[in-house]
Protein backbone atom coordinates (compact mmCIF):
# COMPACT_ATOMS: atom_id res chain seq x y z
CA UNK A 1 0.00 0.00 0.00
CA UNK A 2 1.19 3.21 -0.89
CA UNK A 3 1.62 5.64 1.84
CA UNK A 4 0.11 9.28 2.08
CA UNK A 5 2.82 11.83 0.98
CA UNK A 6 3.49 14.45 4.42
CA UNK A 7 2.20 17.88 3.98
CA UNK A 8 6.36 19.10 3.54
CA UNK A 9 6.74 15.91 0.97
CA UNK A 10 3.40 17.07 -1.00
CA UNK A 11 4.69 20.65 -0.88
CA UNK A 12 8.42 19.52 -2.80
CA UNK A 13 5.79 17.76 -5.15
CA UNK A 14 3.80 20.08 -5.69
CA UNK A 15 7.23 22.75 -6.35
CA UNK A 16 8.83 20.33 -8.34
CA UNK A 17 6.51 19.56 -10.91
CA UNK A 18 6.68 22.87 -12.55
CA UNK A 19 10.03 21.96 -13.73
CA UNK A 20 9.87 21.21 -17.36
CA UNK A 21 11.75 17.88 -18.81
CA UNK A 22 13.16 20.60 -21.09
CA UNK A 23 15.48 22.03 -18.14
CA UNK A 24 17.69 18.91 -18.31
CA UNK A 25 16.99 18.14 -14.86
CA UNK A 26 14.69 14.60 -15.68
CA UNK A 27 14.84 13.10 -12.17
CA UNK A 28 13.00 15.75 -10.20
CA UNK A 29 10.15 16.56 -13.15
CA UNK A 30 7.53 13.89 -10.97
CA UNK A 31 4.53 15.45 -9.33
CA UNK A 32 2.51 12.39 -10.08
CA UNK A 33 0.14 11.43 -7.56
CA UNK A 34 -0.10 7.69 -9.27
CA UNK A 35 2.43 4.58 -9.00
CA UNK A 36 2.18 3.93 -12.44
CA UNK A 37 3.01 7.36 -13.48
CA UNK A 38 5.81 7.38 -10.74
CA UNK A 39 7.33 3.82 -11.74
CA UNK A 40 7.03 5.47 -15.48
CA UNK A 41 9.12 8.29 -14.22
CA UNK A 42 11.32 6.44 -12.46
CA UNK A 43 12.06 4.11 -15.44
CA UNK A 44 12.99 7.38 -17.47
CA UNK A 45 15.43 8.30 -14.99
CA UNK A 46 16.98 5.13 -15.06
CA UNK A 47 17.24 4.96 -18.74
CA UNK A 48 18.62 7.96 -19.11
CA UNK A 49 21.27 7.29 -16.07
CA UNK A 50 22.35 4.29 -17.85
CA UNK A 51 22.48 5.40 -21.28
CA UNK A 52 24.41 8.45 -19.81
CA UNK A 53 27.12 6.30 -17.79
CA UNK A 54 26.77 2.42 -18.17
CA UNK A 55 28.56 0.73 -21.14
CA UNK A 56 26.28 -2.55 -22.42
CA UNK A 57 28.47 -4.92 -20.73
CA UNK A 58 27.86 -3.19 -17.25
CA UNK A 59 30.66 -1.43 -16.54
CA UNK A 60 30.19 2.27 -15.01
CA UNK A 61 32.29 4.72 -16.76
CA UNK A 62 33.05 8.02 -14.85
CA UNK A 63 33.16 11.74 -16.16
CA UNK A 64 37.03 12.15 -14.81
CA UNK A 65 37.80 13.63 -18.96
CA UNK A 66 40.03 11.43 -21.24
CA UNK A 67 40.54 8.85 -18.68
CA UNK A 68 37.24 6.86 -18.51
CA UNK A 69 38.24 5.56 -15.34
CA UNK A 70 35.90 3.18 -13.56
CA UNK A 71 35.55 4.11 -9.37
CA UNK A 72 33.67 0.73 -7.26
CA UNK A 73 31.85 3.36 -6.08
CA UNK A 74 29.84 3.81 -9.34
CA UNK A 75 29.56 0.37 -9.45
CA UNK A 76 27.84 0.12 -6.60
CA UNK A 77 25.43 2.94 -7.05
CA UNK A 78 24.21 2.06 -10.23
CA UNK A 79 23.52 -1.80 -8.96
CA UNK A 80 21.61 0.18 -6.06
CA UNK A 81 19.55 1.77 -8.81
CA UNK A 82 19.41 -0.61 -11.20
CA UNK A 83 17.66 -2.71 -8.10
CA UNK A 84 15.34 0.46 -7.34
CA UNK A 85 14.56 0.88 -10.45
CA UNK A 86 13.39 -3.21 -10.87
CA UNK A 87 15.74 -3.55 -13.86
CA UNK A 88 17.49 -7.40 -13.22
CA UNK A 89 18.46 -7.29 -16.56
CA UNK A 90 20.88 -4.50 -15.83
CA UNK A 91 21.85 -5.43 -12.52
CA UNK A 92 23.14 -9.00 -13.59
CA UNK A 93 25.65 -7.43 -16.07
CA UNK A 94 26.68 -4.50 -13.64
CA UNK A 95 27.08 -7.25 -11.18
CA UNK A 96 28.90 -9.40 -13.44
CA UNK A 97 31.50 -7.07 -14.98
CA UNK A 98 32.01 -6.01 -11.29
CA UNK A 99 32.69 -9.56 -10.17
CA UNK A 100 35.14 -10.66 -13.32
CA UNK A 101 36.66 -6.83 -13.39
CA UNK A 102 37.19 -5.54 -9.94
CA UNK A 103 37.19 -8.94 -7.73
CA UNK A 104 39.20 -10.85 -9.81
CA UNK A 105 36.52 -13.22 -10.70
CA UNK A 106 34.76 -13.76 -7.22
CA UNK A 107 33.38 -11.29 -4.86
CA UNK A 108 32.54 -13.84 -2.34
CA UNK A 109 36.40 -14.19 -2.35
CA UNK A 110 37.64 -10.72 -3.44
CA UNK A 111 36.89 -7.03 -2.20
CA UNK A 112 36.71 -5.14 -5.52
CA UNK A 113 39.28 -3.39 -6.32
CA UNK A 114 38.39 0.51 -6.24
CA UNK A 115 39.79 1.73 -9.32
CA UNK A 116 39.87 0.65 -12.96
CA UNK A 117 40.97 1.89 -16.32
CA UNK A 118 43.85 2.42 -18.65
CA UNK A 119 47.06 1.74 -17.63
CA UNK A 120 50.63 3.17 -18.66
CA UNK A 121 51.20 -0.01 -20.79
CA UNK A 122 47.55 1.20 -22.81
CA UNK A 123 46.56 -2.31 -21.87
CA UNK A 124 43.03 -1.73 -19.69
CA UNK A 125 42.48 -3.41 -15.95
CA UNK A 126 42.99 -2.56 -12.13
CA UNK A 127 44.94 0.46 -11.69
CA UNK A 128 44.98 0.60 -7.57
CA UNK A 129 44.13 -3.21 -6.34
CA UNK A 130 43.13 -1.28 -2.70
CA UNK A 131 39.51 -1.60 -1.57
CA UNK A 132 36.75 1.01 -0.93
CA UNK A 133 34.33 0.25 1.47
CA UNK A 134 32.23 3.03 0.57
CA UNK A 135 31.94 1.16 -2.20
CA UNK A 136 31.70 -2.58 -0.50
CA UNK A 137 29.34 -1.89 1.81
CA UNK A 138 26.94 -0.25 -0.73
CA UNK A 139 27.03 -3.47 -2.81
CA UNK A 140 27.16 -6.16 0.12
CA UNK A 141 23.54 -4.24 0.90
CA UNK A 142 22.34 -4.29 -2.52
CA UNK A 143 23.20 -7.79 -3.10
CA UNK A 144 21.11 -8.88 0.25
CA UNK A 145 18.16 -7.01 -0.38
CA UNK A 146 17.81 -7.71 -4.04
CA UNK A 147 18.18 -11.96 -2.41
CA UNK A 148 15.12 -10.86 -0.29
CA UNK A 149 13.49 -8.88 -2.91
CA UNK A 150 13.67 -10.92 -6.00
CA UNK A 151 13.71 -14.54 -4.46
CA UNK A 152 17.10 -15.42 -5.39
CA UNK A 153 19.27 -16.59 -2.90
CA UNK A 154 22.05 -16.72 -4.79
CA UNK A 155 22.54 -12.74 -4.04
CA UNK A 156 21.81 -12.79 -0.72
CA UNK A 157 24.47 -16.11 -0.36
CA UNK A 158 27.23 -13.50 -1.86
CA UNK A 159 25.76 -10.33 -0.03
CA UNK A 160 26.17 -12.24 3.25
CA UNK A 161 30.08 -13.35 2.32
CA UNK A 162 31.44 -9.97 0.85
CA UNK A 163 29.80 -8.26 4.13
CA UNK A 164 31.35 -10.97 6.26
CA UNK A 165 34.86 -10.28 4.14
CA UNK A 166 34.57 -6.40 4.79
CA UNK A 167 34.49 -6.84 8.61
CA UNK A 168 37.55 -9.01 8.53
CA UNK A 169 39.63 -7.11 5.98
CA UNK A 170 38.16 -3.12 6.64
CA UNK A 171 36.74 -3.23 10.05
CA UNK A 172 39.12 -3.00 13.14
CA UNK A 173 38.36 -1.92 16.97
CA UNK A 174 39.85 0.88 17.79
CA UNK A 175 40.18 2.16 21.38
CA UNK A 176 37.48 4.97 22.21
CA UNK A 177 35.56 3.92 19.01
CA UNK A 178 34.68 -0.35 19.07
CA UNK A 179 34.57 -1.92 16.25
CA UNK A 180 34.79 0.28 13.01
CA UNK A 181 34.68 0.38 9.36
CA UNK A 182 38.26 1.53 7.71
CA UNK A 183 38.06 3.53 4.45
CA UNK A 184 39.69 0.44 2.90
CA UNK A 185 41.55 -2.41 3.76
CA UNK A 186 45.45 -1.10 3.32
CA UNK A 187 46.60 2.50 4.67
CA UNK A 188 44.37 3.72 6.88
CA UNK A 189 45.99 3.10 10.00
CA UNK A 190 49.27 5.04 11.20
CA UNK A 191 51.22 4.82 14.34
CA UNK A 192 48.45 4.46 16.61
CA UNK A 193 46.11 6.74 14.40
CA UNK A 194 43.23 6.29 11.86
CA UNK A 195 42.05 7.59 8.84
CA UNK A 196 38.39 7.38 8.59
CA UNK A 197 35.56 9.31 7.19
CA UNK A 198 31.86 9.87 7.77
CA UNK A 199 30.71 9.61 4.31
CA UNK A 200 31.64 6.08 4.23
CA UNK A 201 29.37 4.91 6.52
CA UNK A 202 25.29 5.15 5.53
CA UNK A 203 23.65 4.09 9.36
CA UNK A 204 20.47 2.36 7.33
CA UNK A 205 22.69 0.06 5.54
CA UNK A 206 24.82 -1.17 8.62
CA UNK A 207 22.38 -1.53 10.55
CA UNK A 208 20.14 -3.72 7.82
CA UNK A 209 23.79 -6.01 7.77
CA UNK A 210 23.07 -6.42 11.81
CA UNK A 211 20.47 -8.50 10.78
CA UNK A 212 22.93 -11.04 9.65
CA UNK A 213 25.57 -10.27 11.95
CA UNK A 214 25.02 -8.05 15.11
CA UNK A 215 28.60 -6.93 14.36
CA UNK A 216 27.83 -4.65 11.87
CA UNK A 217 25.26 -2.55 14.79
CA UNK A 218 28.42 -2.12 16.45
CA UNK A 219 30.00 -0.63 13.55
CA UNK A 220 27.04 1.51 13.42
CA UNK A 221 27.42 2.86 16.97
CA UNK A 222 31.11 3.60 16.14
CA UNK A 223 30.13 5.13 13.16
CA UNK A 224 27.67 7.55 14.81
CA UNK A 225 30.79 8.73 17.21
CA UNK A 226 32.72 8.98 13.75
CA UNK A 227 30.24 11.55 12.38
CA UNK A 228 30.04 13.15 15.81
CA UNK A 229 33.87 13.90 16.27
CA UNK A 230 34.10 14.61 12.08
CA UNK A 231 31.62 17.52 12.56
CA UNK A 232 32.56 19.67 16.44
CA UNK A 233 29.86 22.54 15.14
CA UNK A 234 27.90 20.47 13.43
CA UNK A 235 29.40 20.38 10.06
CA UNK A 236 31.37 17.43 8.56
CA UNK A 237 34.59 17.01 7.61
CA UNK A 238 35.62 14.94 4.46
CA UNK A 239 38.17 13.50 6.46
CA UNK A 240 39.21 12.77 10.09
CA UNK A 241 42.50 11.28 12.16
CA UNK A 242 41.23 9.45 15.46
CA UNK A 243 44.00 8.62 17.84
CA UNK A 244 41.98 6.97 20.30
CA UNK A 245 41.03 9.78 22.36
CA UNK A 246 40.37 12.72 20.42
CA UNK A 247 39.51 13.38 16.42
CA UNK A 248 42.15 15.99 14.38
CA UNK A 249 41.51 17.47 11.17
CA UNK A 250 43.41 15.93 8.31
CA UNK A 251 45.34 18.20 6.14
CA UNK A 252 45.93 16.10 3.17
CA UNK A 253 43.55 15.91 -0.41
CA UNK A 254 41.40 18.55 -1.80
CA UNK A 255 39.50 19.38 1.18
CA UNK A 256 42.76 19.97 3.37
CA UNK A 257 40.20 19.22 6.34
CA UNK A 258 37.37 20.61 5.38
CA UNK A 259 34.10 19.16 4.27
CA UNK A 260 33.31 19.04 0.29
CA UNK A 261 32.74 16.35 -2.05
CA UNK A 262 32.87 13.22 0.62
CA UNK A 263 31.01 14.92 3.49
CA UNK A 264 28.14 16.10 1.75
CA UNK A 265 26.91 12.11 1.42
CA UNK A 266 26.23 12.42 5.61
CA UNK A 267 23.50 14.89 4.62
CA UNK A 268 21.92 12.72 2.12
CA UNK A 269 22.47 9.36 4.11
CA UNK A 270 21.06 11.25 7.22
CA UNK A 271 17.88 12.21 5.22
CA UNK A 272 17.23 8.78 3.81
CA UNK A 273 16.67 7.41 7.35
CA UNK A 274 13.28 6.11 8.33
CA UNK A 275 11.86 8.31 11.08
CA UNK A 276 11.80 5.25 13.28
CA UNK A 277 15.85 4.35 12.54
CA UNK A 278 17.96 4.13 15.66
CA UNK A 279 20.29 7.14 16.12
CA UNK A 280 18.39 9.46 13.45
CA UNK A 281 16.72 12.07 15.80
CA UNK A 282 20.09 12.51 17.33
CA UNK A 283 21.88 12.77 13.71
CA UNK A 284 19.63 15.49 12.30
CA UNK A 285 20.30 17.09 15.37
CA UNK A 286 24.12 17.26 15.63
CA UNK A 287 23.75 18.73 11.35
CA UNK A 288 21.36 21.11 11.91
CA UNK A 289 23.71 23.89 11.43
CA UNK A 290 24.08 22.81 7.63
CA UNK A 291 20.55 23.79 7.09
CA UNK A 292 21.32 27.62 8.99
CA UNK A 293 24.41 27.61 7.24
CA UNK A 294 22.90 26.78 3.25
CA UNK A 295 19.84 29.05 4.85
CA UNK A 296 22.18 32.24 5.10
CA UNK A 297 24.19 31.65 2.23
CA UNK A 298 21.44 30.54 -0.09
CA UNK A 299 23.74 27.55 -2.06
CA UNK A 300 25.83 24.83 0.04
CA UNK A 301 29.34 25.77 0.19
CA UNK A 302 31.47 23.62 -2.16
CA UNK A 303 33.85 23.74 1.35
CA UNK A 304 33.64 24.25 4.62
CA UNK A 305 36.03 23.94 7.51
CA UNK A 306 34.21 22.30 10.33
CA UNK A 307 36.04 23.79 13.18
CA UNK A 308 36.46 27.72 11.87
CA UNK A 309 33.30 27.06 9.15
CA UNK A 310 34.99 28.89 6.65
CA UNK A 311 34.15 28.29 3.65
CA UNK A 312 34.94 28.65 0.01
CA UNK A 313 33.58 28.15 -3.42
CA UNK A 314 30.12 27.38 -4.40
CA UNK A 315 29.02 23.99 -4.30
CA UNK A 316 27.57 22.49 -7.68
CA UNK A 317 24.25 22.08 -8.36
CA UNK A 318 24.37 18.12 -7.39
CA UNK A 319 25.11 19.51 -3.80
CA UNK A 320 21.67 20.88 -3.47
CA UNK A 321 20.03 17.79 -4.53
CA UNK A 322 21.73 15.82 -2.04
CA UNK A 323 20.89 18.04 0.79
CA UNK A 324 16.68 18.03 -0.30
CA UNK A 325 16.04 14.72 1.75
CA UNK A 326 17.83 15.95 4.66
CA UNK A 327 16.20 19.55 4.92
CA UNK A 328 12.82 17.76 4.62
CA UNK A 329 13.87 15.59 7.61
CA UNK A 330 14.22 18.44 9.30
CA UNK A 331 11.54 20.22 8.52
CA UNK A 332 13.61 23.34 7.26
CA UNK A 333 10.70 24.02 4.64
CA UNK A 334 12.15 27.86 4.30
CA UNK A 335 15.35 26.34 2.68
CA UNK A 336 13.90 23.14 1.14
CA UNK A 337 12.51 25.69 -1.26
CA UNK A 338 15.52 27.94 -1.83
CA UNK A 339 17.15 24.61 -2.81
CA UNK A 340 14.65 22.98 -5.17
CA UNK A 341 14.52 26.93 -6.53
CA UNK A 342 18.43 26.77 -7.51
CA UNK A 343 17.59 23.58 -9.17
CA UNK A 344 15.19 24.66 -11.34
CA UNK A 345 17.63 28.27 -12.49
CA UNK A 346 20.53 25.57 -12.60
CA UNK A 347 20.00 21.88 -13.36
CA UNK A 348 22.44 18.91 -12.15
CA UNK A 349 24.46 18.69 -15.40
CA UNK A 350 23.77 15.41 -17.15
CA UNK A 351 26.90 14.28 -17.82
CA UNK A 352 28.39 14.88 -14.25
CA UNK A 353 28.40 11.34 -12.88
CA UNK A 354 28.74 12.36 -9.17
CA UNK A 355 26.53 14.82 -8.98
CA UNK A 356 23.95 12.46 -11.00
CA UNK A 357 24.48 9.81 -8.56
CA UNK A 358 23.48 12.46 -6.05
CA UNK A 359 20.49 13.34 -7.49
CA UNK A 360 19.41 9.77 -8.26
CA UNK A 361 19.22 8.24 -4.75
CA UNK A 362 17.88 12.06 -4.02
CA UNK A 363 15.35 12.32 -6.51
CA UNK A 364 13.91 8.74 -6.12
CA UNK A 365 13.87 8.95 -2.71
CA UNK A 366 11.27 11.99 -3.25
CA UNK A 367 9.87 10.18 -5.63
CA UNK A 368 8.80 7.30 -3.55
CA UNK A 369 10.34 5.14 -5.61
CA UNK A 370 12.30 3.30 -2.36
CA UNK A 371 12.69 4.00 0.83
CA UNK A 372 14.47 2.55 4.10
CA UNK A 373 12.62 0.68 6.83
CA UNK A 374 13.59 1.51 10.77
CA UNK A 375 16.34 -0.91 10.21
CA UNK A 376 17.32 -0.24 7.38
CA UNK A 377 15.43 -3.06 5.34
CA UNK A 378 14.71 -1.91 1.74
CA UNK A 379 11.49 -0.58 0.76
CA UNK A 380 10.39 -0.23 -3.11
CA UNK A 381 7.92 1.69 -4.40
CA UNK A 382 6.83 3.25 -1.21
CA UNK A 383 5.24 0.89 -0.18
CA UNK A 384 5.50 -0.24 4.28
């Protein structure tokens, strides 16, 4: 059964359907009150995500200019879609070329490798064998829920081994945390210190993997502290050092300690939480002051320094679309509309594969298209 949109929900509706498909902005043109005008629109989002970014044989190919490089984060993404979007036709071949491409023929056996493309030889394969478990945990999720979804327990047989492989090779307890989920399985850990960042860790989707191991809920708790010490004034860093007593900025990268282009995912995972998930009334809390901070400046910064929140640079368009779940969660209705407003003046470019990837789990969240139960079981079509 479908459930009755929320007067803020039937308000972004109600906003959003004035923008015309002509705008270039397809995945927020959906004010219909039907499914089967909503599963129509949600197919033509799809299609036009995969013809943008997904080669026939299922491999994900990134905007990153001559390169063509292939991230396991896309991968994962667009099997999350393609499972959102009921298309098993593309998930089996994203799923496959992920499997013989990035995990050396076996996921069950293999954490994919996180980068793949052309290498100085011109010959094409893995170009950094190290994992991402951004990336891993994304796709160990997919894979269960599509098992549960679809009747094929095939999927949830490999969802249950690659999530049992990412706590042995990326999780570790560290003192002050528990048990917690490493950016990847090699060079994250330092004389005594750790590397780790927010972004990495979406609550709904560790705590649906509790429900096959009540490991991954304490990965969830120590994830929660992660997002906690990553953001001192409530706004989150793209990455953090924890020595086991207190969290220090990390100079290194393009943020230089700041939050940008990782940290803006927190927002968008935080939105996408049930209103019944453990640890979300808390969450929205401690990022409220993204909302006063996008409020005053009218467009999310592209950074921000948590500590000092300086910021600089305007962040792109895909930034806004991210945030739109998260200021309805918190019922900032003032600058859910400034938002949606820059979106219609300036569309997520379609050919921008992060900022589309954004806007996808964004956009079809709003949609109703899927949504999270209070643990984070998946929900399609709205429906629970």
């Amino acid at each position: 059964m479908m459930r009755p949109a929320s007067p803020l929900r039937r308000s972004c509706l109600q906003t959003l359907s004035m923008v015309s498909v002509a705008t270039l902005w397809p995945l927020y043109t959906w004010a219909a009150p039907s499914k089967n005008q909503k599963d129509k629109l949600q197919s033509h989002a799809w299609k036009a995500f995969e013809a943008q970014f997904i080669q026939k044989d299922g491999r994900v190919v990134s905007d990153d200019g001559a390169r063509n490089q292939t991230y396991s984060e896309g991968q994962a993404y667009a099997l999350f879609f393609a499972l959102i979007s009921e298309d098993r036709s593309a998930f089996e071949r994203i799923l496959a070329w992920t499997e013989n491409n990035l995990c050396q023929g076996d996921i069950a056996s293999h954490l994919p490798a996180w980068l793949w493309g052309q290498r100085e030889d011109q010959q094409w394969g893995v170009l950094d064998p190290n994992s991402a478990s951004d990336a891993d945990v994304w796709i160990a999720y997919t894979l269960m829920e599509a098992g549960r979804l679809w009747n094929q327990r095939a999927y949830t047989a490999i969802g249950k081994a690659l999530s049992q492989r990412i706590l042995d090779k990326e999780c570790v307890v560290i003192p002050g945390l528990g048990l917690s989920l490493l950016p990847g399985s090699v060079g994250f850990v330092s004389d005594g210190r750790y590397k780790l960042n927010a972004s990495y860790s979406p609550l709904q989707v560790l705590q649906a993997l509790g429900s096959i191991d009540p490991a991954w809920l304490s990965v969830a708790q120590s994830s929660m502290k992660v997002i906690t010490g990553s953001s001192p004034r409530g706004i989150c860093a793209d990455w953090i050092w924890f020595d086991g007593q207190r969290f220090s900025q990390d100079p290194q990268g393009e943020a230089q300690g700041r939050g940008g282009y990782n940290a803006i995912r927190v927002y968008l995972w935080a939105g996408l939480l049930n209103v019944q998930a453990p640890l979300r009334t808390q969450l929205i809390k401690q990022l409220a002051p993204m909302a006063h901070q996008v409020q005053e400046a009218g467009i999310p910064p592209e950074f921000i320094d948590p500590w000092t929140l300086q910021t600089q640079g305007e962040g792109p368009p895909g930034f806004s679309a991210a945030l739109l779940p998260f200021l309805q969660a918190s019922n900032d209705t003032q600058v859910l509309h400034q938002q949606m407003q820059r979106l219609q003046k300036y569309p997520v470019p379609p050919t921008s594969y992060y900022q589309q990837c954004l806007d996808f789990f964004s956009a079809a969240w709003l949609r109703g298209s899927y949504s999270f139960g209070p643990q984070g079981q998946l929900r399609l079509g709205g429906e629970g």
